[in-house]
Protein backbone atom coordinates (compact mmCIF):
# COMPACT_ATOMS: atom_id res chain seq x y z
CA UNK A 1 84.12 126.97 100.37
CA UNK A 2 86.74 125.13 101.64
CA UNK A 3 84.73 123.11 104.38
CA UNK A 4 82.61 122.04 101.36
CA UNK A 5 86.07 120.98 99.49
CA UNK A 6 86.79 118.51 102.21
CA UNK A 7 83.26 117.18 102.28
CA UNK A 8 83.29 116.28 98.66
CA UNK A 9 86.58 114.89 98.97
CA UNK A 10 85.57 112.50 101.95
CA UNK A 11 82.41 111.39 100.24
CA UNK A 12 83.91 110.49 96.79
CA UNK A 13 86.31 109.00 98.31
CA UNK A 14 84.14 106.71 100.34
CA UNK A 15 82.28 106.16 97.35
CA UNK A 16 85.55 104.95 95.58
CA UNK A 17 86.53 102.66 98.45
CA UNK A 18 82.67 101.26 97.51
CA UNK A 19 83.26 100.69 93.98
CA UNK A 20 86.66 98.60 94.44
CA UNK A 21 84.78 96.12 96.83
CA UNK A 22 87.58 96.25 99.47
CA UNK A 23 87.20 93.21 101.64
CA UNK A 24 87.83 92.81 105.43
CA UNK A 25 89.74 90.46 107.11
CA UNK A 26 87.86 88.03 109.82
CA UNK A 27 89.98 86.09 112.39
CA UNK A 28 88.55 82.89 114.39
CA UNK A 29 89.71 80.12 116.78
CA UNK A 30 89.16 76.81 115.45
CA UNK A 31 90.47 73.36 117.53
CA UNK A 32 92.82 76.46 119.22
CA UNK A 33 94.28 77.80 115.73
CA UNK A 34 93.99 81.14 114.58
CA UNK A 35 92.00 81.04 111.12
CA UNK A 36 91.49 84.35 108.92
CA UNK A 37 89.52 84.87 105.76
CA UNK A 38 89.46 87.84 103.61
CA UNK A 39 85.90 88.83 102.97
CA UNK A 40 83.43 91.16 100.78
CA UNK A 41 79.98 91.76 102.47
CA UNK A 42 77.96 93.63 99.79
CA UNK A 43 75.85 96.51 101.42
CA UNK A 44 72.28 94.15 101.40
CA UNK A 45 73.83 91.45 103.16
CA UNK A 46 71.81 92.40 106.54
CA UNK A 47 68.32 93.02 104.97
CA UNK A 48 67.85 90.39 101.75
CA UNK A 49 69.11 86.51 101.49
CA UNK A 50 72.62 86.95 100.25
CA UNK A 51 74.16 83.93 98.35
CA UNK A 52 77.86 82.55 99.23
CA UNK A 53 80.82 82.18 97.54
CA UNK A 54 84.31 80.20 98.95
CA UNK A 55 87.09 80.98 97.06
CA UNK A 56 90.47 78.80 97.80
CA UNK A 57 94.21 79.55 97.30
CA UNK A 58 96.42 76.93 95.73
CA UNK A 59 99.20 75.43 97.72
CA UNK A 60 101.40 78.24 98.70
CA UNK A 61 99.24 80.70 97.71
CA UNK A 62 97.34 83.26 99.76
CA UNK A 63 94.09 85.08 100.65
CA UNK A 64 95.25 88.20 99.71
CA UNK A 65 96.40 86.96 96.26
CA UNK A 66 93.49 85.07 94.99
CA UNK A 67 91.01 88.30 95.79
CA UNK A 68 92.85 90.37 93.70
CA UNK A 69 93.55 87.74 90.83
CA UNK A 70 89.41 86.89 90.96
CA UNK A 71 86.34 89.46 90.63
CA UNK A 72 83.45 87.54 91.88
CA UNK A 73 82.25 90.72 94.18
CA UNK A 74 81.96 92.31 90.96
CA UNK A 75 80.51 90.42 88.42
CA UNK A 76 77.94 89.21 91.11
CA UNK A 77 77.54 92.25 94.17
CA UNK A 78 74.78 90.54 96.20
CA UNK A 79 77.04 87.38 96.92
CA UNK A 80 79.34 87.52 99.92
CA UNK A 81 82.95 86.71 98.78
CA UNK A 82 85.04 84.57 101.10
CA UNK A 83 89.00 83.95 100.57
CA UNK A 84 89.83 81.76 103.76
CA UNK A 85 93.52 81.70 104.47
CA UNK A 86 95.25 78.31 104.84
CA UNK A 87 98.04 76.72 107.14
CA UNK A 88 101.07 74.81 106.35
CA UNK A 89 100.29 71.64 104.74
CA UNK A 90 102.43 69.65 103.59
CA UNK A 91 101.51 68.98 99.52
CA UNK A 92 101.12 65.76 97.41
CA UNK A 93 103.21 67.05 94.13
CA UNK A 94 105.14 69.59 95.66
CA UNK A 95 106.74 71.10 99.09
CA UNK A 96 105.97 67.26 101.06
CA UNK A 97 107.72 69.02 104.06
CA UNK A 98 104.40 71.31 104.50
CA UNK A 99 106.31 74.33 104.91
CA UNK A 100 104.13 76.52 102.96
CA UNK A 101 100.25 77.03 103.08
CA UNK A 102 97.33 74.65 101.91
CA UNK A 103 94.71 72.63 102.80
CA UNK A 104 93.96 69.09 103.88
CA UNK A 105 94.13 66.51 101.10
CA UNK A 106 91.23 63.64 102.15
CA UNK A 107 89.15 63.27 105.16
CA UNK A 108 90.53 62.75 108.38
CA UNK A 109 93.58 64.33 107.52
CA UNK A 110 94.96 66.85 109.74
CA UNK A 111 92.20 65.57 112.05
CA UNK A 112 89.86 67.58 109.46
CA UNK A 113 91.38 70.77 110.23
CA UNK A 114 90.16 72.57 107.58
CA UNK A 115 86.55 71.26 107.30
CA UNK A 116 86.04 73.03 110.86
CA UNK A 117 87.52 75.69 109.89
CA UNK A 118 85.09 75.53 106.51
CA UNK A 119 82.00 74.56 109.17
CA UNK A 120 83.04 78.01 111.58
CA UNK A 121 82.55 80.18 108.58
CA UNK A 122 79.58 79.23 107.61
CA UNK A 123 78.30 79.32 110.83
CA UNK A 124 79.78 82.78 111.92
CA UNK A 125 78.13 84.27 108.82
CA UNK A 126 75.14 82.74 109.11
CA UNK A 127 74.74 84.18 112.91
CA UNK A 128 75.64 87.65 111.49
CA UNK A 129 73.65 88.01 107.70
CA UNK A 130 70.92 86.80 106.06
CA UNK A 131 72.57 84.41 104.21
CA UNK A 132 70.87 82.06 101.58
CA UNK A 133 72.16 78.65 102.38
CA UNK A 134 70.26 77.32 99.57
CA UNK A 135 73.13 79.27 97.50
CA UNK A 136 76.54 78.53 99.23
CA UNK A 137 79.18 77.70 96.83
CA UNK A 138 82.98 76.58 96.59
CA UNK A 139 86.05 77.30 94.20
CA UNK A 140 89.37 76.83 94.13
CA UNK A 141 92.53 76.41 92.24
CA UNK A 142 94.87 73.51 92.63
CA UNK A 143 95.26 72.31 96.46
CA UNK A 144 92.36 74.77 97.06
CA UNK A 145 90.72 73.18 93.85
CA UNK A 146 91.29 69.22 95.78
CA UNK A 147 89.86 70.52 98.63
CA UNK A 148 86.54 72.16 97.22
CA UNK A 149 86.13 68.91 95.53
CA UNK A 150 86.72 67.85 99.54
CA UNK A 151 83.75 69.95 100.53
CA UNK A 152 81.97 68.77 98.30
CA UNK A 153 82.12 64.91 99.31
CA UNK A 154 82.36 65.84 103.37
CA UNK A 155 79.88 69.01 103.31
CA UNK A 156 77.83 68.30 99.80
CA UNK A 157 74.56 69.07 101.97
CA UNK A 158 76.10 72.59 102.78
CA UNK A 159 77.07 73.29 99.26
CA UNK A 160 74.58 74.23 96.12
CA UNK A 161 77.19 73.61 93.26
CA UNK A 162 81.41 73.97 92.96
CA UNK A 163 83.95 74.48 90.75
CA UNK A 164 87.22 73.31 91.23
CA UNK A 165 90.43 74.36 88.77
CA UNK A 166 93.34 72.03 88.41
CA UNK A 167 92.05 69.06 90.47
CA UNK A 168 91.06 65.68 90.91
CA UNK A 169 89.31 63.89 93.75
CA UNK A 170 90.60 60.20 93.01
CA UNK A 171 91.02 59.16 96.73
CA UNK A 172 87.64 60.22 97.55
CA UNK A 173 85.41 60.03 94.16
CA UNK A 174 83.07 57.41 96.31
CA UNK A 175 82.28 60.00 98.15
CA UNK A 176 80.91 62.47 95.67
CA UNK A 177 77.34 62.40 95.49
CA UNK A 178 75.44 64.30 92.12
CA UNK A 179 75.76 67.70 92.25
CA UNK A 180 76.09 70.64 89.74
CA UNK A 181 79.92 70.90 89.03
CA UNK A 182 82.19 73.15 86.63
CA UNK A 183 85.53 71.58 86.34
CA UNK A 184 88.53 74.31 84.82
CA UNK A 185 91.69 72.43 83.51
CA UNK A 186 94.39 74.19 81.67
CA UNK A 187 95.17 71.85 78.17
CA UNK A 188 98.94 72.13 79.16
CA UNK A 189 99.02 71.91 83.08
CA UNK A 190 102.20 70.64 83.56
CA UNK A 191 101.66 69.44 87.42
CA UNK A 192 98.36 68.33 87.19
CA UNK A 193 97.69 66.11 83.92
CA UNK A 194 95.18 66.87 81.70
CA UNK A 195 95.19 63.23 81.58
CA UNK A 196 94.34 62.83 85.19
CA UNK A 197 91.75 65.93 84.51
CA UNK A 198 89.80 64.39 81.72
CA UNK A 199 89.17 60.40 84.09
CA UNK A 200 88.17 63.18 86.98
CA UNK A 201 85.69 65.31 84.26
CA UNK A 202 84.09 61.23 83.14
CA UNK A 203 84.02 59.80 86.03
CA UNK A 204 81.84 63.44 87.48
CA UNK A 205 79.83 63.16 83.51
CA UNK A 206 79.20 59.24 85.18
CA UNK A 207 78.12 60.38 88.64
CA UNK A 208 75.70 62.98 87.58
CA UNK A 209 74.06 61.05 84.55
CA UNK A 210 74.64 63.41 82.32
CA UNK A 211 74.13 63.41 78.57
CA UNK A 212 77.66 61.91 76.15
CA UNK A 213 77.56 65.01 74.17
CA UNK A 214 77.78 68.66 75.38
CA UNK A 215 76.87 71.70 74.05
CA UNK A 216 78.80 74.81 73.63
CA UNK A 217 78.26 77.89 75.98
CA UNK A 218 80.85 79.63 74.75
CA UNK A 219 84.85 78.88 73.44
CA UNK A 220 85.85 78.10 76.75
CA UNK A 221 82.71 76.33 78.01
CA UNK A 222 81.15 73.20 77.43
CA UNK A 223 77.72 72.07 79.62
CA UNK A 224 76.58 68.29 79.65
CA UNK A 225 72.77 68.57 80.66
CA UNK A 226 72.00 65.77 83.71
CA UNK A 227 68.85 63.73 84.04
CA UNK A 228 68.44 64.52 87.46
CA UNK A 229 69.69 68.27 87.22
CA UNK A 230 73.17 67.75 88.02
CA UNK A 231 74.95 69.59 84.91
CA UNK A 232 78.73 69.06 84.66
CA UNK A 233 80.70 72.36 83.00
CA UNK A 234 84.23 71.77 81.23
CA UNK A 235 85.78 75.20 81.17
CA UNK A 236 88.87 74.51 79.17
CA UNK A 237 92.41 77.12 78.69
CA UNK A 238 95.22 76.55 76.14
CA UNK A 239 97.14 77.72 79.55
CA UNK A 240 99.40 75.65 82.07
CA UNK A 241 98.62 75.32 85.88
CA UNK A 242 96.69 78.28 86.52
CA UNK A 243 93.15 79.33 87.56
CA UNK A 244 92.22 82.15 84.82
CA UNK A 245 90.11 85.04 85.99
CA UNK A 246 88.34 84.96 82.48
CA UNK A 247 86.67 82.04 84.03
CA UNK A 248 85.02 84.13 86.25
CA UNK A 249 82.47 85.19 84.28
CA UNK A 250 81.83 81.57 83.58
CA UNK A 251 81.81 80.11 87.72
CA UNK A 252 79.42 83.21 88.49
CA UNK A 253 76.47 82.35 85.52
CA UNK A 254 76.90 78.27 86.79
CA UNK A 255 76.53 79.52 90.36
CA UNK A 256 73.43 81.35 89.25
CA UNK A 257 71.86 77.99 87.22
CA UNK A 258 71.70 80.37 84.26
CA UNK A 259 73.73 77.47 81.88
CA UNK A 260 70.36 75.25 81.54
């Protein structure tokens, strides 16, 4: 009776473990740094085409952080979920003396330490799943949100669609070329203007030819339909500086093209 206590105790409680999606943590060496990510490998990731999500920290922010404050391995299982950890950087608004942790700001900087770190994941995962890499995608809030837009204009060809809170791209907008974007600002972001948000969110509506009117997806979301099938999504918060995890629910249905 007892032996068969135990065993029910071990297998509900690996089945537990299951249901809160409990990441593991990855280590490589890129240009002789030590680089971790936190990451969620559902349980199909070896036999069926798995799509890819990056998810980035703000600046002095961590991986650990931004798992828990996002549910992406929940609201979409079959993706694998990947939280890199970044390095002191020294910031543009805040903390110039780099001692807490970010990621590069433009190309070139930092000798594009973080792009090869960005280029080592993808290839590390690709060696070990069945990854679709017609489906790899980027997010991030603040510093984490510059630098997805930084993906996007270094690595576009790697990426499917991205969605960067908090951010603009201004040094490198010539870079951009169309691609599916959701943009989250926060209507009273105190560090990074709304101003600043709304020239990032026309000059994107610009780039990807989309249409001057949007239409409502719901009271957060608003989806400008592109002639060449580059949609641009506003998800806008009555909230300050912050990357809401309501607007999860909103990345994951634009990562799956289910807006048009």
């Amino acid at each position: 009776m007892i032996k068969h206590i135990f065993a029910f105790l071990f297998i509900t409680s690996a089945a537990i473990a299951q249901q809160k999606s409990i990441p593991v943590i990855k280590h490589w060496q890129v240009d002789g740094l030590d680089r971790e990510a936190l990451i969620y490998i559902p349980s199909t990731a070896q036999s069926k085409l798995s799509p890819v999500i990056f998810l980035f920290h703000g600046h002095g922010g961590n991986m650990q952080e931004m798992f828990d404050s996002h549910n992406f391995q929940d609201l979409w299982p079959e993706a694998i979920v990947i939280v890199p950890q970044g390095l002191k950087t020294p910031g543009q608004l805040v903390d110039k003396a780099g001692k807490f942790s970010g990621w590069q700001q433009q190309p070139g900087d930092m000798d594009d330490r973080d792009i090869h770190f960005f280029d080592t994941m993808v290839q590390s995962i690709a060696d070990q799943y069945k990854i679709d890499k017609q489906h790899i995608f980027a997010t991030g809030h603040s510093n984490g949100g510059s630098f997805t837009y930084l993906l996007w204009a270094m690595r576009g060809n790697v990426l499917a669609a991205v969605a960067p809170s908090a951010a603009v791209a201004f040094k490198f907008n010539n870079l951009l070329e169309a691609k599916p974007v959701m943009h989250i600002m926060g209507e009273n972001d105190n560090l990074v203007k709304p101003l600043w948000q709304k020239m990032q969110i026309s000059s994107l509506l610009k780039l990807n030819k989309c249409s001057k009117t949007g239409r409502a997806y719901d009271s957060s979301t608003v989806v400008y339909s592109s002639e060449i099938n580059a949609p641009v999504a506003v998800y806008k918060h009555p909230g300050g500086h912050v990357y809401p995890s309501d607007a999860d629910k909103a990345v994951v249905k634009f990562f799956k093209n289910e807006f048009l």
